[in-house]
N, C-alpha and C. Protein backbone atom coordinates (compact mmCIF):
# COMPACT_ATOMS: atom_id res chain seq x y z
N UNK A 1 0.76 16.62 -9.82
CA UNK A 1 0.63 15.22 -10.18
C UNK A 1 1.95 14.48 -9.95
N UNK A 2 3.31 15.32 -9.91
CA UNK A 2 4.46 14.55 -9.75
C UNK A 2 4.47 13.57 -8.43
N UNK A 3 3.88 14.44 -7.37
CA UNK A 3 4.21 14.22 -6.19
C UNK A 3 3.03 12.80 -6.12
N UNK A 4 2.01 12.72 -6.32
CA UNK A 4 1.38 10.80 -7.00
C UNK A 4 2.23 10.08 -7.45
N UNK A 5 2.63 10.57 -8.19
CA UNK A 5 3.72 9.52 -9.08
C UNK A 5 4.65 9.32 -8.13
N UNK A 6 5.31 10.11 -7.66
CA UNK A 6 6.25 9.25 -6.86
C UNK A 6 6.06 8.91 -5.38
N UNK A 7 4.51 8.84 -4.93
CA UNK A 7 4.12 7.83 -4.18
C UNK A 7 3.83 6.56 -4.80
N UNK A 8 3.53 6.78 -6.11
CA UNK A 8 3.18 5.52 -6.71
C UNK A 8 4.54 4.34 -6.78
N UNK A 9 5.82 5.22 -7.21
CA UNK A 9 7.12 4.72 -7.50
C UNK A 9 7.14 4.21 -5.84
N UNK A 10 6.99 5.11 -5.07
CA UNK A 10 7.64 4.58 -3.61
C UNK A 10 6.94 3.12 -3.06
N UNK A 11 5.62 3.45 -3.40
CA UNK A 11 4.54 2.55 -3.06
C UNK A 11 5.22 1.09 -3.94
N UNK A 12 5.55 1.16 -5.32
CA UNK A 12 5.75 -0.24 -5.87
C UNK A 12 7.41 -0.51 -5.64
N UNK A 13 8.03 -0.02 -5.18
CA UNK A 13 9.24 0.02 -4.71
C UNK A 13 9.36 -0.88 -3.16
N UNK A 14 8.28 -0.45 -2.38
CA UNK A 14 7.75 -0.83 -1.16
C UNK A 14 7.20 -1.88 -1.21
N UNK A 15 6.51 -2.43 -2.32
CA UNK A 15 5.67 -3.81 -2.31
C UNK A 15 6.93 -4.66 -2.83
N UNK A 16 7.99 -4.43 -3.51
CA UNK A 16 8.74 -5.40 -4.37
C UNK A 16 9.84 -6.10 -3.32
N UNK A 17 9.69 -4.84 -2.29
CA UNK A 17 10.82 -5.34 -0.94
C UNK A 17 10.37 -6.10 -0.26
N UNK A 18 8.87 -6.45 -0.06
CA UNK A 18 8.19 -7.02 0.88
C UNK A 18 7.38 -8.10 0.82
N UNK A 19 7.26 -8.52 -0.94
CA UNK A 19 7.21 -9.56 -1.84
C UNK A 19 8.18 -10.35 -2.44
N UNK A 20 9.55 -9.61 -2.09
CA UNK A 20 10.56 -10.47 -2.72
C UNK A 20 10.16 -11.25 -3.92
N UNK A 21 11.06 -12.40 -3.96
CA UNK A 21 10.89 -13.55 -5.38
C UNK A 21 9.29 -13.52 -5.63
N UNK A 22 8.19 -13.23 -4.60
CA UNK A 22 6.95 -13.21 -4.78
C UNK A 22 6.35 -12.39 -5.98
N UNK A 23 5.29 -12.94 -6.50
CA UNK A 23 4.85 -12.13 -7.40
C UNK A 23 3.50 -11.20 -6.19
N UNK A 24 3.68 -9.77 -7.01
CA UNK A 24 2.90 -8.52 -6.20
C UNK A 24 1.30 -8.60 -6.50
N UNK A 25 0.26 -9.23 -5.65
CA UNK A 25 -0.92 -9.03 -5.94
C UNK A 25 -1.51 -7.78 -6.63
N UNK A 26 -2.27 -8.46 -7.59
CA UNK A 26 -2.95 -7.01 -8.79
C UNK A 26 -3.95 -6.17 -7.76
N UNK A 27 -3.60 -4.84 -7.51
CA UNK A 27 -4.58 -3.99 -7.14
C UNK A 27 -4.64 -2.99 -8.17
N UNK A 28 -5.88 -2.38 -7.96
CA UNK A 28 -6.03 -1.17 -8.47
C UNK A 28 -5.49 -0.20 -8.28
N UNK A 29 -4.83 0.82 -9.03
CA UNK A 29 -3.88 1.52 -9.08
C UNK A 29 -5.15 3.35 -8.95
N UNK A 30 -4.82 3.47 -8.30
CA UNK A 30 -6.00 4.57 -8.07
C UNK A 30 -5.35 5.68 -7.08
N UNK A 31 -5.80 6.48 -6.55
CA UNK A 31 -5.33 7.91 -5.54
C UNK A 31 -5.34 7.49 -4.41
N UNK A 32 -6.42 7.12 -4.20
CA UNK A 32 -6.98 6.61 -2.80
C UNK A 32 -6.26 5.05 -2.38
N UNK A 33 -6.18 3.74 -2.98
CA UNK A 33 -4.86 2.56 -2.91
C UNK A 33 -3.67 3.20 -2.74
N UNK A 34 -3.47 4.20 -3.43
CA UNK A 34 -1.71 4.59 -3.62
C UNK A 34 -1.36 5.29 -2.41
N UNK A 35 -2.67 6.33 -1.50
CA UNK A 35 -2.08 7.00 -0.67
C UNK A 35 -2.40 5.98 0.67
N UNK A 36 -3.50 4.89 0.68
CA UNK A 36 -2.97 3.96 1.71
C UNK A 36 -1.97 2.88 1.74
N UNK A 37 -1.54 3.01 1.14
CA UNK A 37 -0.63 2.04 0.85
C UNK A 37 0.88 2.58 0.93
N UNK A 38 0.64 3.87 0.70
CA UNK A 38 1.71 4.69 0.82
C UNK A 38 1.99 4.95 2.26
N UNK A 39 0.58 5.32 3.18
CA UNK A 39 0.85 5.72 4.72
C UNK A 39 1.30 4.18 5.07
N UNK A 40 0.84 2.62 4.49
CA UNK A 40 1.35 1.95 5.35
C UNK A 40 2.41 1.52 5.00
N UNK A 41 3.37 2.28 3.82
CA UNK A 41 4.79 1.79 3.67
C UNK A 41 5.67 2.78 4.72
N UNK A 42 5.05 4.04 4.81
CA UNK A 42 5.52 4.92 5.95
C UNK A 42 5.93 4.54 7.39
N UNK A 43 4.28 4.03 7.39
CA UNK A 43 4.44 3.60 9.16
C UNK A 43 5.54 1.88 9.17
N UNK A 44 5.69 0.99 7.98
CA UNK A 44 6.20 -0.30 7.58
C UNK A 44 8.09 0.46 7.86
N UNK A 45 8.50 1.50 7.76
CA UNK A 45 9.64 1.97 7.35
C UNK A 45 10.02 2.19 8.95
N UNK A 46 9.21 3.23 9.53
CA UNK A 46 9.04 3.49 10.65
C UNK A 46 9.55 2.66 11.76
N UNK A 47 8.53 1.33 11.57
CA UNK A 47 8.82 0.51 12.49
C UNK A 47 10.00 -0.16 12.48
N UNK A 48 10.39 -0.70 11.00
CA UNK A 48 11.46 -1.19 10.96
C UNK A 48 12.67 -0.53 11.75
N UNK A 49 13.09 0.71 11.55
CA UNK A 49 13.83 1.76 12.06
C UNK A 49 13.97 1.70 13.46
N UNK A 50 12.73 1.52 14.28
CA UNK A 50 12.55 1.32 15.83
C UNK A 50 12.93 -0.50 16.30
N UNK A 51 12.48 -1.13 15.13
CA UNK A 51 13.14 -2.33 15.22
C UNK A 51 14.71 -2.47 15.53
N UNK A 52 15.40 -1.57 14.51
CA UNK A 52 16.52 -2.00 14.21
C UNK A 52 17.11 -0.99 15.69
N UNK A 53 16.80 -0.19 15.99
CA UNK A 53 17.56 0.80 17.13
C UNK A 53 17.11 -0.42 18.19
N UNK A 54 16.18 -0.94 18.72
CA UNK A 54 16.25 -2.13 19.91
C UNK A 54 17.04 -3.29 19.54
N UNK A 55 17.27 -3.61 18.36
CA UNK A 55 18.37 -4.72 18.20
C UNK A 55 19.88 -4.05 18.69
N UNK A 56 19.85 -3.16 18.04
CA UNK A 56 21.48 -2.63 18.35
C UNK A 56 21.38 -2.31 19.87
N UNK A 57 20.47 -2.16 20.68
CA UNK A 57 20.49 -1.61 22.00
C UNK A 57 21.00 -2.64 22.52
N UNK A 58 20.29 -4.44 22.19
CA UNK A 58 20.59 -5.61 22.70
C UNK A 58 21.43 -5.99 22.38
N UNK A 59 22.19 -5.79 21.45
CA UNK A 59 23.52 -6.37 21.06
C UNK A 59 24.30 -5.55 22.12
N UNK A 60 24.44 -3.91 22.05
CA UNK A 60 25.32 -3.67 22.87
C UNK A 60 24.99 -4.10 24.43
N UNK A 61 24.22 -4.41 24.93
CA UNK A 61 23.87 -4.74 26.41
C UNK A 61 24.66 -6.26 26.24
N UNK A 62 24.41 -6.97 25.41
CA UNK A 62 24.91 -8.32 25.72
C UNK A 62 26.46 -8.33 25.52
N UNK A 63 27.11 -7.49 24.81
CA UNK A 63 28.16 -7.27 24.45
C UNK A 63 28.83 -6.95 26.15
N UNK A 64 28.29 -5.64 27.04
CA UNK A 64 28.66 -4.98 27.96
C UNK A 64 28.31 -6.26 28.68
N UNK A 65 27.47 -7.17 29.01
CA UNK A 65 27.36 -8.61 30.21
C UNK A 65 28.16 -9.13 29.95
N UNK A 66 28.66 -9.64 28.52
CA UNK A 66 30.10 -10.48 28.10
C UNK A 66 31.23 -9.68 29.01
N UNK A 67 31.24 -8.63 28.66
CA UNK A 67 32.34 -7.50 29.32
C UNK A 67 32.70 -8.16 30.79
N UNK A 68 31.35 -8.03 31.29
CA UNK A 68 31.35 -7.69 33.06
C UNK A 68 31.46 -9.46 33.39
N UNK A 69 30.99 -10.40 32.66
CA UNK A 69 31.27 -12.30 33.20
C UNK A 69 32.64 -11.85 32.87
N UNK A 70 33.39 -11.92 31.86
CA UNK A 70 34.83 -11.79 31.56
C UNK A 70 35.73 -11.17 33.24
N UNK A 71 35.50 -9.78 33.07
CA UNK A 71 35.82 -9.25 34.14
C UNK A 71 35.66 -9.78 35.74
N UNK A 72 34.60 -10.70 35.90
CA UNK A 72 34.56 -11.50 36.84
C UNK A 72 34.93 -12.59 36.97
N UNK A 73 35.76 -13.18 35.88
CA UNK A 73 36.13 -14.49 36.28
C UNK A 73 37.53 -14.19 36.66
């Protein structure tokens, strides 16, 4: 039963980040809500992660074009 509970913790941990100042719509708190909600804070984490590795890819590419206009003028 621990291992519910702290999908449950992860799960309302996960809604409070993503609701901010918002107040968190009442769902039912059940096995079956907690573990979808849980896979879509998973895959929500996930993406972010793949988000953030293509930002840093574009920063450094624009960084390296600054490089190379510099170098050409």
């Amino acid at each position: 039963m621990a291992a519910q509970e702290e999908k449950e913790a992860q799960v309302a941990a996960w809604l409070k980040k993503i609701f901010g100042d918002h107040p968190i719509p009442q769902y039912e708190v059940n096995s079956r809500t907690t573990e979808i909600l849980y896979h879509l804070s998973e895959r929500n984490r996930l993406r972010d992660r793949d988000v953030c590795l293509v930002i840093e890819d574009l920063k450094q590419k624009a960084s390296e074009y600054e490089s190379e206009v510099l170098f050409l003028q």
